[in-house]
Protein backbone atom coordinates (compact mmCIF):
# COMPACT_ATOMS: atom_id res chain seq x y z
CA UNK A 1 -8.24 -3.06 23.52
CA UNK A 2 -4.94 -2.23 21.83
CA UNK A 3 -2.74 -4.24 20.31
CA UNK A 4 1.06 -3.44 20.65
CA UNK A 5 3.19 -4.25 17.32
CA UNK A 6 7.02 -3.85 17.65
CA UNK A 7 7.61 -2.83 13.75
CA UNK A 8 10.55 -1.74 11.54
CA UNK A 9 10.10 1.13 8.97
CA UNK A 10 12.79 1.67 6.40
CA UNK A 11 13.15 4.57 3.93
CA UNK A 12 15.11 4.96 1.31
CA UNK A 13 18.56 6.22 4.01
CA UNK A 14 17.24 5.04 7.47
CA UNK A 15 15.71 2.50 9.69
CA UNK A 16 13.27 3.29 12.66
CA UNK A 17 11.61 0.39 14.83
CA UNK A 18 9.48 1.07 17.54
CA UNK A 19 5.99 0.35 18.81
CA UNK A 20 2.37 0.88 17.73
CA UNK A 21 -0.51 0.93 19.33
CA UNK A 22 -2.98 -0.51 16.97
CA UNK A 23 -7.07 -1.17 17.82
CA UNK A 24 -8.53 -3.75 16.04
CA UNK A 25 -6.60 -3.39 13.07
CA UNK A 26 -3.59 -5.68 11.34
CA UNK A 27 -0.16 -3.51 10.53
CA UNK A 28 -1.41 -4.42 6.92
CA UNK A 29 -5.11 -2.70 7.42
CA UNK A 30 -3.40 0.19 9.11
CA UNK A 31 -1.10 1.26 6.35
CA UNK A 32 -3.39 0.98 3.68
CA UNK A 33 -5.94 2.88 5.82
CA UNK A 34 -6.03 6.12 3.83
CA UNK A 35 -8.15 8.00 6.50
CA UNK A 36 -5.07 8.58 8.37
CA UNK A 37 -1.39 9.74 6.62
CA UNK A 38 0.69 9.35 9.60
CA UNK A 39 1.68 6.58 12.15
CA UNK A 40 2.77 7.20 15.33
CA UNK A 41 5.61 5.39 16.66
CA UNK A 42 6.37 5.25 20.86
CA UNK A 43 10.04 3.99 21.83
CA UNK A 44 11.63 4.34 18.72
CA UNK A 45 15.37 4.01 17.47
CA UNK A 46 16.68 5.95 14.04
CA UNK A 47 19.35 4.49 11.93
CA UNK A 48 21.33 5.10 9.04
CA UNK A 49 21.43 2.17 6.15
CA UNK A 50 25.09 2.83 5.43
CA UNK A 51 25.70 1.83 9.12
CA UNK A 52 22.09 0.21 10.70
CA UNK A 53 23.80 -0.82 14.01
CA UNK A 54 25.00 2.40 15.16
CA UNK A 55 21.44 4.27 16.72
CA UNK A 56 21.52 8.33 15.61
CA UNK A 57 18.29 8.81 17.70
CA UNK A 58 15.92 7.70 19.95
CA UNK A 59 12.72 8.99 21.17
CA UNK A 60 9.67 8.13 23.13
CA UNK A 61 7.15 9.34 20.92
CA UNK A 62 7.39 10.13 16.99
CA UNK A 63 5.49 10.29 13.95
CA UNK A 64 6.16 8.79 10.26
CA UNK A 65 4.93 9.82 7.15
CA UNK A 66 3.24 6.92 5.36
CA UNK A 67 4.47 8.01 2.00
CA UNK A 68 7.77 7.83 3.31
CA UNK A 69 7.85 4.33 3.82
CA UNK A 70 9.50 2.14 1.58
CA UNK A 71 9.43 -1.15 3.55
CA UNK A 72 7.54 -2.44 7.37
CA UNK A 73 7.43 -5.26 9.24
CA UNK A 74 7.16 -7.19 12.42
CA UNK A 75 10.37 -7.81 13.82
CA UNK A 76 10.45 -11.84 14.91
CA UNK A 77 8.29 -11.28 18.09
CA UNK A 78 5.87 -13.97 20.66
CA UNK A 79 3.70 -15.39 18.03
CA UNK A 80 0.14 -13.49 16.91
CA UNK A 81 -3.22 -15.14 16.40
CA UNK A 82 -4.22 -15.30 12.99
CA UNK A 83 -6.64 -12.37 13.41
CA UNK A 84 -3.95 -10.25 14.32
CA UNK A 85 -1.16 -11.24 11.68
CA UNK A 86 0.52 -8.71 9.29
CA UNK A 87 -2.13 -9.51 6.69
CA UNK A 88 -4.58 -11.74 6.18
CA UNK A 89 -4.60 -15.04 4.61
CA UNK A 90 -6.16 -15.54 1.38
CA UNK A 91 -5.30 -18.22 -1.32
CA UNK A 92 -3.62 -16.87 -3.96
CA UNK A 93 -0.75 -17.25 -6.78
CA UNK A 94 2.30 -17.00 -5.83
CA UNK A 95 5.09 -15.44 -8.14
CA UNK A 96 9.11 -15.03 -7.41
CA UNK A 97 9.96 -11.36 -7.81
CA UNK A 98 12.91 -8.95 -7.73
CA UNK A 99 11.81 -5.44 -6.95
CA UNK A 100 13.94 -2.10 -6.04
CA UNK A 101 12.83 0.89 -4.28
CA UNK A 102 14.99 3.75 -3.84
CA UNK A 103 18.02 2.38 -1.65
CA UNK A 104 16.83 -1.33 -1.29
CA UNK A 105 16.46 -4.42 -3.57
CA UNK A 106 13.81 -6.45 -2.16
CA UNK A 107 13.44 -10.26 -3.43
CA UNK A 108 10.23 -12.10 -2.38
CA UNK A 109 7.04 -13.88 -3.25
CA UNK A 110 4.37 -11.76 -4.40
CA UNK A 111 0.45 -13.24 -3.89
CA UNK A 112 -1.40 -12.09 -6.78
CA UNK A 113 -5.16 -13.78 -7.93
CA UNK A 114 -4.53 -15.20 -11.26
CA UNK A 115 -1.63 -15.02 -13.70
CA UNK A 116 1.26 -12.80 -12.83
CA UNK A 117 0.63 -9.44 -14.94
CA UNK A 118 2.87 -6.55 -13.22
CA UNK A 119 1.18 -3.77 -15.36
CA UNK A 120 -1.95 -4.98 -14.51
CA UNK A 121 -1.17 -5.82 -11.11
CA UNK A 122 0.73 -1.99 -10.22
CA UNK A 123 -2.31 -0.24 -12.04
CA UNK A 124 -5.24 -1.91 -10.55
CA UNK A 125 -4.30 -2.53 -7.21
CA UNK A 126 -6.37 -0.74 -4.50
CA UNK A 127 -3.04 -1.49 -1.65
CA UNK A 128 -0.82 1.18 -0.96
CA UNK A 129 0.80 -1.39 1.20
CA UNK A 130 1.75 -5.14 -0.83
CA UNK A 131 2.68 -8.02 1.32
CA UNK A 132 6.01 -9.71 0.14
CA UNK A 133 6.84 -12.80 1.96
CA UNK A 134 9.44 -15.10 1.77
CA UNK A 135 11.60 -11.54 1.77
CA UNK A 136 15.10 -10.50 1.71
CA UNK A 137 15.90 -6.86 1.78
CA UNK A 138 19.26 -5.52 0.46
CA UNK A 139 20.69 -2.11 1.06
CA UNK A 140 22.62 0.26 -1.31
CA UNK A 141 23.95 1.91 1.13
CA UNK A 142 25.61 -0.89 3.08
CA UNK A 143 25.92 -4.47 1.17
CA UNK A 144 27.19 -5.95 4.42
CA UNK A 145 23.27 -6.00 5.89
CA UNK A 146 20.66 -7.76 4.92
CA UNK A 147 17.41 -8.77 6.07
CA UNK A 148 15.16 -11.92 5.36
CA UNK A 149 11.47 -10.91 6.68
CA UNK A 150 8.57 -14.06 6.47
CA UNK A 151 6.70 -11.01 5.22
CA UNK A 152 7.27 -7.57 4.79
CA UNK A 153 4.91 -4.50 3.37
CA UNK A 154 6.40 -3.08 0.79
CA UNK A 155 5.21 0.67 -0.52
CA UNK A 156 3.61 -0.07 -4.16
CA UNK A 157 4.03 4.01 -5.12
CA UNK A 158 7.76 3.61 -4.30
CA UNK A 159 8.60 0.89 -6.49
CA UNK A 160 11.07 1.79 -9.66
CA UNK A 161 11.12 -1.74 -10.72
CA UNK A 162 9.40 -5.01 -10.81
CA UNK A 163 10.25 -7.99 -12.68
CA UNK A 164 9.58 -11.97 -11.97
CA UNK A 165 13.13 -12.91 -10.41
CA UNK A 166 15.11 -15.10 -12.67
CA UNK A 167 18.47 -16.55 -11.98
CA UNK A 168 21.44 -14.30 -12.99
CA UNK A 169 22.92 -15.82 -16.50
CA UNK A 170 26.51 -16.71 -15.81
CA UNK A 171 29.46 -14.97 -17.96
CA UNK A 172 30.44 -16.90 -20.95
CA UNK A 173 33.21 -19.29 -20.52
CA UNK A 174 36.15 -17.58 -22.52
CA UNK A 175 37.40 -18.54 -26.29
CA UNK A 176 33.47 -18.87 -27.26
């Protein structure tokens, strides 16, 4: 039997939520499933970053380019047995990072096994799809939103930047 996931896509100009039909499968599994290239969305909304309230389009049934996506995730929603979670559990590292994608800054907790080497990490990893939890989402477009996710997928190929988040150094106090 299916399982219905509300989800939120963003690219690097526009937001689309709407549901997918999933068998047997987490969101997680599904997007780095490279069999298939495409997900089809049912009841979904289109909107701009620069102004995410205001809904350009809506349609009953659509399709999404995985390679498109920057960011998904589960809106808040009734809560999901563990089998069916966004990804699965397993005990790992955990590592503050800052990341940006085209149009969004994304700060979270990246799970890696062992000691945090981005290279290593970006170059080896067999995920198109890397959970970030702990996540808050900024948009170029519009500074005014943001979202904070328990976990989001973020698109590994669309990342420009990665870097273990450190505190910003405040400006030097003046006459020193």
């Amino acid at each position: 039997m299916a399982t219905i996931y509300q989800v939120v896509i963003l690219t690097a100009r526009h937001s689309i939520s709407g549901e997918m039909h999933l068998q047997d499968q987490r969101l997680s599994d599904f997007l780095n499933d490279r069999r298939d290239t495409s997900m089809r969305l049912l009841d979904t909304q289109v909107a701009r970053l620069n102004d995410p309230s205001k809904i350009i389009q809506r349609n009953a049934d659509a399709v999404v380019l995985k390679a498109s996506v920057a960011v998904a995730f589960e809106p808040p929603q009734k809560a999901i047995p563990p089998s069916k979670r966004l990804f699965g559990y397993v005990r790992k590292q955990q590592y503050e990072v800052f990341l940006i994608l085209e149009g969004l800054e994304v700060h979270g907790i990246l799970h890696t096994t062992g000691d945090l080497d981005l290279r290593r990490f970006l170059a080896t990893t067999q995920d198109s799809f890397l959970p970030i939890t702990r996540a808050t989402v900024y948009f170029d477009a519009n500074d005014r939103y943001v979202i904070e996710q328990d976990a989001i997928l973020v698109n590994a190929r669309m990342i420009r930047y990665i870097a273990p988040r450190e505190l910003p150094v405040p400006p030097a106090a003046s006459g020193q």
